[in-house]
PDB file of N, CA and C in Angstrom:
ATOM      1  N   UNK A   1      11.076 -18.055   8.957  1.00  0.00           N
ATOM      2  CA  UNK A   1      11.844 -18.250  10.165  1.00  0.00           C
ATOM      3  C   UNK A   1      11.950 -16.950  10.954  1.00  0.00           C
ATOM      4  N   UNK A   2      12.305 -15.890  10.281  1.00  0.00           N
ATOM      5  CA  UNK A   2      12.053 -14.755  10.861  1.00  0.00           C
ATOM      6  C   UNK A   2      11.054 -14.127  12.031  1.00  0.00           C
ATOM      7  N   UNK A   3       9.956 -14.283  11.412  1.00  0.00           N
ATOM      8  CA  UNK A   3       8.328 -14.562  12.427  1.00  0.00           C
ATOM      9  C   UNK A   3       8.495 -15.343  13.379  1.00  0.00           C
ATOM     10  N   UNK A   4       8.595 -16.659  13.033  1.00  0.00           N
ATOM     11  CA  UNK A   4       8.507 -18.094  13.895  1.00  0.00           C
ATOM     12  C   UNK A   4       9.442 -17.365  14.936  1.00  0.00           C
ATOM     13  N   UNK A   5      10.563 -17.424  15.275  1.00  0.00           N
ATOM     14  CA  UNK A   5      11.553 -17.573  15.741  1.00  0.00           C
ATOM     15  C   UNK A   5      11.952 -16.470  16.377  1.00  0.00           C
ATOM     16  N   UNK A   6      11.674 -15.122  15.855  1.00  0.00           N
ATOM     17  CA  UNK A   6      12.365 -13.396  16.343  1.00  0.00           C
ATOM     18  C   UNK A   6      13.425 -13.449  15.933  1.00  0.00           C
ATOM     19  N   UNK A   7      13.790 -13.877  14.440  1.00  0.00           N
ATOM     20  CA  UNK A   7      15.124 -13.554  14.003  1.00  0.00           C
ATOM     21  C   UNK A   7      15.270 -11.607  13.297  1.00  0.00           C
ATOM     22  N   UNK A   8      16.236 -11.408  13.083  1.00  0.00           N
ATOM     23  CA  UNK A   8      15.994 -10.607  12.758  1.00  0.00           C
ATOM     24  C   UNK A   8      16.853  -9.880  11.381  1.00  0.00           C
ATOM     25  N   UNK A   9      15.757  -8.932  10.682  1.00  0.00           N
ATOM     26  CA  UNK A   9      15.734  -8.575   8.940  1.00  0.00           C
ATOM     27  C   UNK A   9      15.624  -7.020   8.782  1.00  0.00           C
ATOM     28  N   UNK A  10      16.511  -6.699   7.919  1.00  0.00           N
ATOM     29  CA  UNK A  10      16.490  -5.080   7.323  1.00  0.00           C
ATOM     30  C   UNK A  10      14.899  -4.497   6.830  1.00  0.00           C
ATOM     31  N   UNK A  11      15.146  -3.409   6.663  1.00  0.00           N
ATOM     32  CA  UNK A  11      13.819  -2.923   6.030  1.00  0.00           C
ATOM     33  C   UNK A  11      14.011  -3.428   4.253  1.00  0.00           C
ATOM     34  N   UNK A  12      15.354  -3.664   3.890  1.00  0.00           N
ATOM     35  CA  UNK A  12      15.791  -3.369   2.725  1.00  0.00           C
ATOM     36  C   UNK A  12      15.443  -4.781   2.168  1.00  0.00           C
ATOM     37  N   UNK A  13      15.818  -5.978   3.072  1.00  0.00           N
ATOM     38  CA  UNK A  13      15.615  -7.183   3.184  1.00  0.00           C
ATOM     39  C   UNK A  13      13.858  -7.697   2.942  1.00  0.00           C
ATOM     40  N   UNK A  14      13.427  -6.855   3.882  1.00  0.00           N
ATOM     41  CA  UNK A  14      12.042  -7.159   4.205  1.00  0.00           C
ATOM     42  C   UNK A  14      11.214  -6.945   2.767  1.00  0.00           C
ATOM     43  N   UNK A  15      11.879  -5.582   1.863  1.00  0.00           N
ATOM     44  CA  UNK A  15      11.228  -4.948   0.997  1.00  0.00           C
ATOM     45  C   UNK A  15      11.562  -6.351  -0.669  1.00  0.00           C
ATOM     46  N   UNK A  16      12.334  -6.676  -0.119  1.00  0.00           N
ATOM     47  CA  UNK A  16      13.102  -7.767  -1.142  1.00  0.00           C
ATOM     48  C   UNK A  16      12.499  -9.168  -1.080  1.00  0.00           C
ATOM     49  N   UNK A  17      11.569  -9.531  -0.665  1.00  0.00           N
ATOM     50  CA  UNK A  17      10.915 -10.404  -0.124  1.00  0.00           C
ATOM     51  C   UNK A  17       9.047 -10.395   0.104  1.00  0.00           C
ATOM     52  N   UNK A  18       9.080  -8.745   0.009  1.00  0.00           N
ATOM     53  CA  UNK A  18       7.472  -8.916  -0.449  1.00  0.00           C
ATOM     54  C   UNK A  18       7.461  -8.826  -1.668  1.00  0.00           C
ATOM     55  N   UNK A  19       8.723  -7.850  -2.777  1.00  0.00           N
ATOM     56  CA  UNK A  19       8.564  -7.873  -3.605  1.00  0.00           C
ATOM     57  C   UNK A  19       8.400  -9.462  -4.557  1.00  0.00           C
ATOM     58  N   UNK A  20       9.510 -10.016  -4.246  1.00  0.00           N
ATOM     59  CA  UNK A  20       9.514 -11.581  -4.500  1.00  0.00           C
ATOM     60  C   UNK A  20       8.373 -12.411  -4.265  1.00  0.00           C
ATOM     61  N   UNK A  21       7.647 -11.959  -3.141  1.00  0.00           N
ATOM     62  CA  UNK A  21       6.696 -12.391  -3.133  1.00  0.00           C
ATOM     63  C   UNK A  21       5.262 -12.141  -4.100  1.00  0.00           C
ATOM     64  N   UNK A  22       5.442 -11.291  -4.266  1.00  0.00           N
ATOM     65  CA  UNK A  22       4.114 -10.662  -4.974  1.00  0.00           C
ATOM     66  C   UNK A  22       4.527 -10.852  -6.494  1.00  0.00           C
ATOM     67  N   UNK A  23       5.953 -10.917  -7.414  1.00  0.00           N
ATOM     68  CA  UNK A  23       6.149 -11.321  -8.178  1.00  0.00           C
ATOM     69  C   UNK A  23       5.579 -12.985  -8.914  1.00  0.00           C
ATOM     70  N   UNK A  24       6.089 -13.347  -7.377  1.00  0.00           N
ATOM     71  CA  UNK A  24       5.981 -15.053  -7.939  1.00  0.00           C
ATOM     72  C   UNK A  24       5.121 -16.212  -6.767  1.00  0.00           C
ATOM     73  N   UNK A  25       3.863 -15.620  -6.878  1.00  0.00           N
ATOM     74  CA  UNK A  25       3.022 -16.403  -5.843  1.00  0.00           C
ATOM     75  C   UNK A  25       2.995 -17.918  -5.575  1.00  0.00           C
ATOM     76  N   UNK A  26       2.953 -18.107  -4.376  1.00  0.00           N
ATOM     77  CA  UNK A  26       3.231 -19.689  -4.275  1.00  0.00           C
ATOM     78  C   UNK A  26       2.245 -20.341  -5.121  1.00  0.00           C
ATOM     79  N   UNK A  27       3.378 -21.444  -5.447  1.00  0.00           N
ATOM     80  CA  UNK A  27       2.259 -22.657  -6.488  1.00  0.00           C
ATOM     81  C   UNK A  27       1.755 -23.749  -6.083  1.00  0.00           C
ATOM     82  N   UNK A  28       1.005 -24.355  -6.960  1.00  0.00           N
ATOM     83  CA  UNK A  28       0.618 -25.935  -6.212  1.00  0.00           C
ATOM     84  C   UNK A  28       1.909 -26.797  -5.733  1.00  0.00           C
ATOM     85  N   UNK A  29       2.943 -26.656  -5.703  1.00  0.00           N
ATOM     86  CA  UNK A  29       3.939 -27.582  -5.733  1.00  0.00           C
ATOM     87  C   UNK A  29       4.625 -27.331  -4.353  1.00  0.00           C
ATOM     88  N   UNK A  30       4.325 -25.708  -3.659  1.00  0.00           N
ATOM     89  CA  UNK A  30       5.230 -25.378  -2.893  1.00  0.00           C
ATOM     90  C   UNK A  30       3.890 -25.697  -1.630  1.00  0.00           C
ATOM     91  N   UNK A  31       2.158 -25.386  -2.330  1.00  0.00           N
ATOM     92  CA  UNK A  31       1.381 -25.644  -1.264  1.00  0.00           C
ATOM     93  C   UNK A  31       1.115 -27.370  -0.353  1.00  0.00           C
ATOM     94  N   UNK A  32       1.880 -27.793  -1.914  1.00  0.00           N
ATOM     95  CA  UNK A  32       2.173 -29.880  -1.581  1.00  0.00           C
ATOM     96  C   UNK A  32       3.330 -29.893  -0.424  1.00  0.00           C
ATOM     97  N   UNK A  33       4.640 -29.561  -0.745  1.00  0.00           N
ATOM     98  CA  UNK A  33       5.823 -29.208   0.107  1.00  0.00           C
ATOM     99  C   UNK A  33       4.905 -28.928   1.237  1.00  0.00           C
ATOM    100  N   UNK A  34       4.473 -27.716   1.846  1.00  0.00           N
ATOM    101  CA  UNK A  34       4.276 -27.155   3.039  1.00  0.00           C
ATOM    102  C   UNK A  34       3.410 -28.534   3.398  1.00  0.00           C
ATOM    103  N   UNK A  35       2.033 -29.002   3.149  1.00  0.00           N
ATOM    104  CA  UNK A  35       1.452 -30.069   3.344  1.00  0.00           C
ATOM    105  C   UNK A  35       2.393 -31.301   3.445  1.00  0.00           C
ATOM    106  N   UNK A  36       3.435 -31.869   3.125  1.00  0.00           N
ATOM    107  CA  UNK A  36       4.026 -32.984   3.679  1.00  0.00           C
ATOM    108  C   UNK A  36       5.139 -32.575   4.942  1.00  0.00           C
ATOM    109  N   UNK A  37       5.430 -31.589   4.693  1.00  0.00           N
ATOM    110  CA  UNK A  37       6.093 -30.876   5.935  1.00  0.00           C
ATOM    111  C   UNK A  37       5.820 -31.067   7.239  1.00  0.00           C
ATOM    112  N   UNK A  38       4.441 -30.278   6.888  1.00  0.00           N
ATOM    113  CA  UNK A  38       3.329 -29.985   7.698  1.00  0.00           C
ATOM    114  C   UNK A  38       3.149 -31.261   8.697  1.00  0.00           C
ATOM    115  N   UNK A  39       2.950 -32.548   8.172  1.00  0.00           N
ATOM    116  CA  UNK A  39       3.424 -33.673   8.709  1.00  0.00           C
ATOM    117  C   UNK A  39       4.332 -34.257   9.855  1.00  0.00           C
ATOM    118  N   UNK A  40       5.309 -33.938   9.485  1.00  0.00           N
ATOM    119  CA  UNK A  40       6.564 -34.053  10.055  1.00  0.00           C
ATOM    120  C   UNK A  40       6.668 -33.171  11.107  1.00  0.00           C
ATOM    121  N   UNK A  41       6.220 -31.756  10.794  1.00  0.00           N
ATOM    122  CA  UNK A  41       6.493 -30.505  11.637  1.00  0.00           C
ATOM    123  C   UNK A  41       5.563 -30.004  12.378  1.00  0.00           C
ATOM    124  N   UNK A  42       4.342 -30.595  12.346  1.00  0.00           N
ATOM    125  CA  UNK A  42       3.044 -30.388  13.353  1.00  0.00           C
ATOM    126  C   UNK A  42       2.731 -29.270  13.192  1.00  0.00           C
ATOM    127  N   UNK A  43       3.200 -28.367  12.093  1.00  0.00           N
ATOM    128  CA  UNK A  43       2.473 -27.008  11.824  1.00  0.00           C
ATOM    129  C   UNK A  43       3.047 -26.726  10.280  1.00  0.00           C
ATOM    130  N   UNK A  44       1.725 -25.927   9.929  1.00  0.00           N
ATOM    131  CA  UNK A  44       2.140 -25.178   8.269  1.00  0.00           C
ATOM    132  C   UNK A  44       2.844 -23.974   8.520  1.00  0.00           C
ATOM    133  N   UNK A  45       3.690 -23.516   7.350  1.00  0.00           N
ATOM    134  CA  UNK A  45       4.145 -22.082   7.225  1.00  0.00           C
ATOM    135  C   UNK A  45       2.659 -21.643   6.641  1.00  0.00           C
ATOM    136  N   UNK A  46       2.306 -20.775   7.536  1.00  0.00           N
ATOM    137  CA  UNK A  46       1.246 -19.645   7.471  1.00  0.00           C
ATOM    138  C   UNK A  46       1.260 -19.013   6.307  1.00  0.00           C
ATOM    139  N   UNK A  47       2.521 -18.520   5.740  1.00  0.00           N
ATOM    140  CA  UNK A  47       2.436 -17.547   4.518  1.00  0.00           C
ATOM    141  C   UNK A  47       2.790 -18.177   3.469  1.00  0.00           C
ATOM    142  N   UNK A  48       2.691 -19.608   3.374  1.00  0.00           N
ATOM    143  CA  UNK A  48       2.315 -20.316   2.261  1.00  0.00           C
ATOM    144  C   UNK A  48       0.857 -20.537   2.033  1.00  0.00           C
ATOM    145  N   UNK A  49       0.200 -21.188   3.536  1.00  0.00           N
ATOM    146  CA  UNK A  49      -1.216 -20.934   2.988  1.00  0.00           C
ATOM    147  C   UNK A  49      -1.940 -20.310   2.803  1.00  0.00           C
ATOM    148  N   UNK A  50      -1.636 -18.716   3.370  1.00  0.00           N
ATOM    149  CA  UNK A  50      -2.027 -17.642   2.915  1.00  0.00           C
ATOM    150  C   UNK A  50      -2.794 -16.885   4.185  1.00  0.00           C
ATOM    151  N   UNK A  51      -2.499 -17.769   5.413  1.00  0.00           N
ATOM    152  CA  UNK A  51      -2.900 -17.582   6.870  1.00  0.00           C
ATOM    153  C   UNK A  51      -2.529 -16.086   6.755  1.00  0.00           C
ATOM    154  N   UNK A  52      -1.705 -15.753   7.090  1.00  0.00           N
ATOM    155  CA  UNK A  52      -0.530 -14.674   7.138  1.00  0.00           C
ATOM    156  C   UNK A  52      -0.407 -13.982   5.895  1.00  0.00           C
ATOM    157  N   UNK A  53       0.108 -12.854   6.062  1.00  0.00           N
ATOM    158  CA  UNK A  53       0.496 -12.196   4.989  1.00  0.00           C
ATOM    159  C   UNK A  53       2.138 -10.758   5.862  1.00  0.00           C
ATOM    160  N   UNK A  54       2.836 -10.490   5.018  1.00  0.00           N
ATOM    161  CA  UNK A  54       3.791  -9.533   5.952  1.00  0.00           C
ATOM    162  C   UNK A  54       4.156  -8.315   5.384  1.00  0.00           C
ATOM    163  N   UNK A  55       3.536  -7.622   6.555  1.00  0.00           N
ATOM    164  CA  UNK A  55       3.629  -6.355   6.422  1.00  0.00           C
ATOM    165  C   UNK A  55       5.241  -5.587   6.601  1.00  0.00           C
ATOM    166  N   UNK A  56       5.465  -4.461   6.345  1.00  0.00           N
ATOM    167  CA  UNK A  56       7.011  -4.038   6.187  1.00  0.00           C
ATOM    168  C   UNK A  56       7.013  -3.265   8.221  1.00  0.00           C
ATOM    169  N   UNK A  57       7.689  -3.974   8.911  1.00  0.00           N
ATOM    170  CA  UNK A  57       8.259  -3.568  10.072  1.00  0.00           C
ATOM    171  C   UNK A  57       7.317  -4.207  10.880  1.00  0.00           C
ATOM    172  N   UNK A  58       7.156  -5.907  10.514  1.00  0.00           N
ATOM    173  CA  UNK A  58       6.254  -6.450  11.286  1.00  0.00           C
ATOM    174  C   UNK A  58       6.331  -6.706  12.050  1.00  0.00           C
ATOM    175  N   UNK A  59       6.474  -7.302  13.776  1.00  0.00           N
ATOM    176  CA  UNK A  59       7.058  -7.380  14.573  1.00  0.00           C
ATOM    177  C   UNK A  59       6.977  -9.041  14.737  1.00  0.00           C
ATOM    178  N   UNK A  60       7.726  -9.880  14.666  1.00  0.00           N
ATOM    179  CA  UNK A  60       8.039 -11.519  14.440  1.00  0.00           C
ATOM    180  C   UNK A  60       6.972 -11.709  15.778  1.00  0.00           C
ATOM    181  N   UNK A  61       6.194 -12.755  15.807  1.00  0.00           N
ATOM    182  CA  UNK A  61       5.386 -13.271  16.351  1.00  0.00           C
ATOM    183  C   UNK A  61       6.267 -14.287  17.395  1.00  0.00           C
ATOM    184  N   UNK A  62       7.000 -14.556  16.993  1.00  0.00           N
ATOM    185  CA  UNK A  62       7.803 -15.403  17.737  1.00  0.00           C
ATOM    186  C   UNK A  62       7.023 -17.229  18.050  1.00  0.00           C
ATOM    187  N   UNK A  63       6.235 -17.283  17.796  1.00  0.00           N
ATOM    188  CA  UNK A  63       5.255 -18.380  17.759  1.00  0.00           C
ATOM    189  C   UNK A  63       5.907 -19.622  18.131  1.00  0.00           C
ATOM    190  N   UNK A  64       7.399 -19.970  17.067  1.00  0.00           N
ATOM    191  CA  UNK A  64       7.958 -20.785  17.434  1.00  0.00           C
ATOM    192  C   UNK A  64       8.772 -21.066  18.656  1.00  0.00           C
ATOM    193  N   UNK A  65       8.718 -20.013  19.497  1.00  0.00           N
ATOM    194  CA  UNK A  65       9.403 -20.287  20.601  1.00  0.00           C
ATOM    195  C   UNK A  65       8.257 -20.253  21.422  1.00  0.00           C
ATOM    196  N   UNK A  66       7.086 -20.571  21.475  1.00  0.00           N
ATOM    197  CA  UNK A  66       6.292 -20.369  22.495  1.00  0.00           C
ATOM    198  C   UNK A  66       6.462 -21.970  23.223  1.00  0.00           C
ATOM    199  N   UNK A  67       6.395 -22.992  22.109  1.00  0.00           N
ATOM    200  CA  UNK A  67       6.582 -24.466  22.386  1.00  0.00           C
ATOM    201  C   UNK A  67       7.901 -25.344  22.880  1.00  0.00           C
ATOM    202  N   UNK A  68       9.168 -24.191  23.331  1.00  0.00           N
ATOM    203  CA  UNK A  68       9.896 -25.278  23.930  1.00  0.00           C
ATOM    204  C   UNK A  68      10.104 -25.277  25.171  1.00  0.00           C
ATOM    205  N   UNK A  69      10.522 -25.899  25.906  1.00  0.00           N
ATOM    206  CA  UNK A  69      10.667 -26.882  27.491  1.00  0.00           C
ATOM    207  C   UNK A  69      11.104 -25.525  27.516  1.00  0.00           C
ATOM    208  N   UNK A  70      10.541 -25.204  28.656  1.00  0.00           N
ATOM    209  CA  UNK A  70      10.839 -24.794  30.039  1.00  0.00           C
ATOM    210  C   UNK A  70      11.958 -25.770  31.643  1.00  0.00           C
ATOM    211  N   UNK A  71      12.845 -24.906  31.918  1.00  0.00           N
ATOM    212  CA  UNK A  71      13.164 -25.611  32.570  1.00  0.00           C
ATOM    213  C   UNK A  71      12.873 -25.660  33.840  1.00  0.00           C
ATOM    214  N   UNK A  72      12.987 -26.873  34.777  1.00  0.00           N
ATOM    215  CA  UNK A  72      12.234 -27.541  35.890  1.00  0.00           C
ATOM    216  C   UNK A  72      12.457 -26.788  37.190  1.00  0.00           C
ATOM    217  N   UNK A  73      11.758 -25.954  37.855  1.00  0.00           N
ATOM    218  CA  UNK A  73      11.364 -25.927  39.024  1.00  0.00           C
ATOM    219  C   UNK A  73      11.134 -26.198  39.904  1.00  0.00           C
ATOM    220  N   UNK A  74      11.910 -25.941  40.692  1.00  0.00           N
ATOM    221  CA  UNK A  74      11.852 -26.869  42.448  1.00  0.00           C
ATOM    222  C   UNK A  74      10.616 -25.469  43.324  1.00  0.00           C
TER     223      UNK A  74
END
């Protein structure tokens, strides 16, 4: 959500989260999850399928806000 969105995370946070990551790599169970999601949500989390990867002071892509309404113009 962080990425998607431009939320925003510590360095300390960030460091707590690759570590976690690199500890305990996603499994078949979480790559099924993202795939029925995926469904519903018209897009995968990237750093489940391995699209992505995150670097420490990455700058959020913001991706998920590229897709909502704009408002109407006269």
């Amino acid at each position: 959500m962080y990425d998607r969105y431009g939320l925003s995370m510590s360095k300390a946070q960030q460091r707590v989260l690759m570590a976690w990551d690199h500890q305990f790599p996603v499994t078949t169970w979480e790559r099924e999850l993202d795939n029925r999601i995926a469904k519903l949500m018209w897009h995968h989390n990237r750093y489940v399928t391995g699209e992505k990867t995150w670097k420490l002071d990455q700058k959020p892509s913001r991706e998920g806000l590229s897709n909502t309404l704009q408002p109407k113009t006269n």
